[in-house]
C-alpha atoms as a PDB file:
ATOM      1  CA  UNK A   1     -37.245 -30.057  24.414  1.00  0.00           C
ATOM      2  CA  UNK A   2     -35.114 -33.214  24.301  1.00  0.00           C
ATOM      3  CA  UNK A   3     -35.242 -36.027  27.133  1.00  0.00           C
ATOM      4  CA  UNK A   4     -31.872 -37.802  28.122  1.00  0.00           C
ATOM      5  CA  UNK A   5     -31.004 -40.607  30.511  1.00  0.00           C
ATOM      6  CA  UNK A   6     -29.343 -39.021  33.074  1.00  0.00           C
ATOM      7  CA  UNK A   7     -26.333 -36.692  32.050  1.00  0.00           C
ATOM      8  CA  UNK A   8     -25.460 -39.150  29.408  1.00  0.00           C
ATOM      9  CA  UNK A   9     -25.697 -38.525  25.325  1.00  0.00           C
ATOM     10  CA  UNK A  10     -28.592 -41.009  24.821  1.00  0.00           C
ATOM     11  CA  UNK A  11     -31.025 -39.480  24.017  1.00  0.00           C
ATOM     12  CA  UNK A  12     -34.654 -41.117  24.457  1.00  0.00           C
ATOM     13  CA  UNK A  13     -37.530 -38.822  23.236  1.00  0.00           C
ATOM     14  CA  UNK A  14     -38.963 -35.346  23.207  1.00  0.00           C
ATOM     15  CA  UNK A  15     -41.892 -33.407  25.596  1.00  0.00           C
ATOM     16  CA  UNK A  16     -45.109 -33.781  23.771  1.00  0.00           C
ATOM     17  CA  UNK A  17     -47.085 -32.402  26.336  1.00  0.00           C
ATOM     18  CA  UNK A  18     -47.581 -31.532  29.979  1.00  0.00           C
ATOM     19  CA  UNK A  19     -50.124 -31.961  32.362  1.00  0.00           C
ATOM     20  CA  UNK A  20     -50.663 -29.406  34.787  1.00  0.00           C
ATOM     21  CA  UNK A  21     -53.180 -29.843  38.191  1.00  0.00           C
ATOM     22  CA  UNK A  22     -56.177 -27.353  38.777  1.00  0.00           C
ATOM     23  CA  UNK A  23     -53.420 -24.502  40.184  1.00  0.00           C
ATOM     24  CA  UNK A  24     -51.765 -24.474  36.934  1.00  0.00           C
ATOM     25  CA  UNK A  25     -48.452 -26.521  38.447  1.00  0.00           C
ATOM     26  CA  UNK A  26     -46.776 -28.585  35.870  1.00  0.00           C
ATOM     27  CA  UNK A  27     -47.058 -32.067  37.251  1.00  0.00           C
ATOM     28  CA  UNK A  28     -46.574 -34.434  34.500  1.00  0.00           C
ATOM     29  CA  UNK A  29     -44.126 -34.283  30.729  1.00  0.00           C
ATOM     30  CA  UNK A  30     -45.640 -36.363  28.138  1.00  0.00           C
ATOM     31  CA  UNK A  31     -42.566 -37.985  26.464  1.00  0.00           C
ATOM     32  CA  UNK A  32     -42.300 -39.108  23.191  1.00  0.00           C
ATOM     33  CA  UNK A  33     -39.491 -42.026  23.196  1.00  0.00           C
ATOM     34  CA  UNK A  34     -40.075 -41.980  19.347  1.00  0.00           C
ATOM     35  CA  UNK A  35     -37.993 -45.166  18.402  1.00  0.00           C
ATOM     36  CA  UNK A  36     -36.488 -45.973  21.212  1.00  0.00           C
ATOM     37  CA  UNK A  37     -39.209 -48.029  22.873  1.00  0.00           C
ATOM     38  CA  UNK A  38     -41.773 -48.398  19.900  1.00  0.00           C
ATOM     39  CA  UNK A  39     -43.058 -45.306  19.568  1.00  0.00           C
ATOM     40  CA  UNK A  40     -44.753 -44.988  22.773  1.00  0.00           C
ATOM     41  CA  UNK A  41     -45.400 -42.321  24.708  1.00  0.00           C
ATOM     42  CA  UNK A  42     -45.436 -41.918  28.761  1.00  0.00           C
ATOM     43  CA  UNK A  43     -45.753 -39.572  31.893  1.00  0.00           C
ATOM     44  CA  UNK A  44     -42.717 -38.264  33.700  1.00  0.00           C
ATOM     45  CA  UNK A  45     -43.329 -37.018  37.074  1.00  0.00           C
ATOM     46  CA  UNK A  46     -41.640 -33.300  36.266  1.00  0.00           C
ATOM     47  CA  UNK A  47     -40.125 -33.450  40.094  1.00  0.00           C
ATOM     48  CA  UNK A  48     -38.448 -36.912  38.837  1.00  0.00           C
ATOM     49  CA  UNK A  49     -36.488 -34.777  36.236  1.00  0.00           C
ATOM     50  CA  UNK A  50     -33.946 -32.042  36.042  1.00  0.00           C
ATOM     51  CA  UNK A  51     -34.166 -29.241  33.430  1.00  0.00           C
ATOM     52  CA  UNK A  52     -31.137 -27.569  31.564  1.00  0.00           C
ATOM     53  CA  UNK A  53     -32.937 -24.659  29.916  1.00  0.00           C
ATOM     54  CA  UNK A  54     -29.224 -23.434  28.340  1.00  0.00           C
ATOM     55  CA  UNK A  55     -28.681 -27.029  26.746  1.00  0.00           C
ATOM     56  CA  UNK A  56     -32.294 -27.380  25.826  1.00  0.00           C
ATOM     57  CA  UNK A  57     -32.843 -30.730  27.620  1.00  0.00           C
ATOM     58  CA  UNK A  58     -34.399 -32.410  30.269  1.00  0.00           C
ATOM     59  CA  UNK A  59     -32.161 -35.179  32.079  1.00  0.00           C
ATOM     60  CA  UNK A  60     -34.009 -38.162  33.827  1.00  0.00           C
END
């Protein structure tokens, strides 16, 4: 699934991953910002993003 800032077309990496806590809860994405910020990848808080499952994104 794609990551975008905000509602906006720029898009800024990918999920990778997800971390979940002992109760199987999703708690964390693992984003891939590809080239956008030298190939590194980082947490998301999943609560600090909102999911469009028709569009196939995640908006941040």
């Amino acid at each position: 699934m794609s990551v975008y800032l905000n509602k906006g077309d720029e898009k800024i990496g990918k999920i990778s991953d997800a971390l979940v806590d002992e109760e199987g809860n999703f708690r964390y994405f693992v984003v891939d910002l590809g080239s956008w910020i030298f190939g590194k990848k980082v947490l998301m808080p999943v609560g600090r993003s909102r999911i469009d499952y028709q569009a196939e994104r995640i908006n941040i």
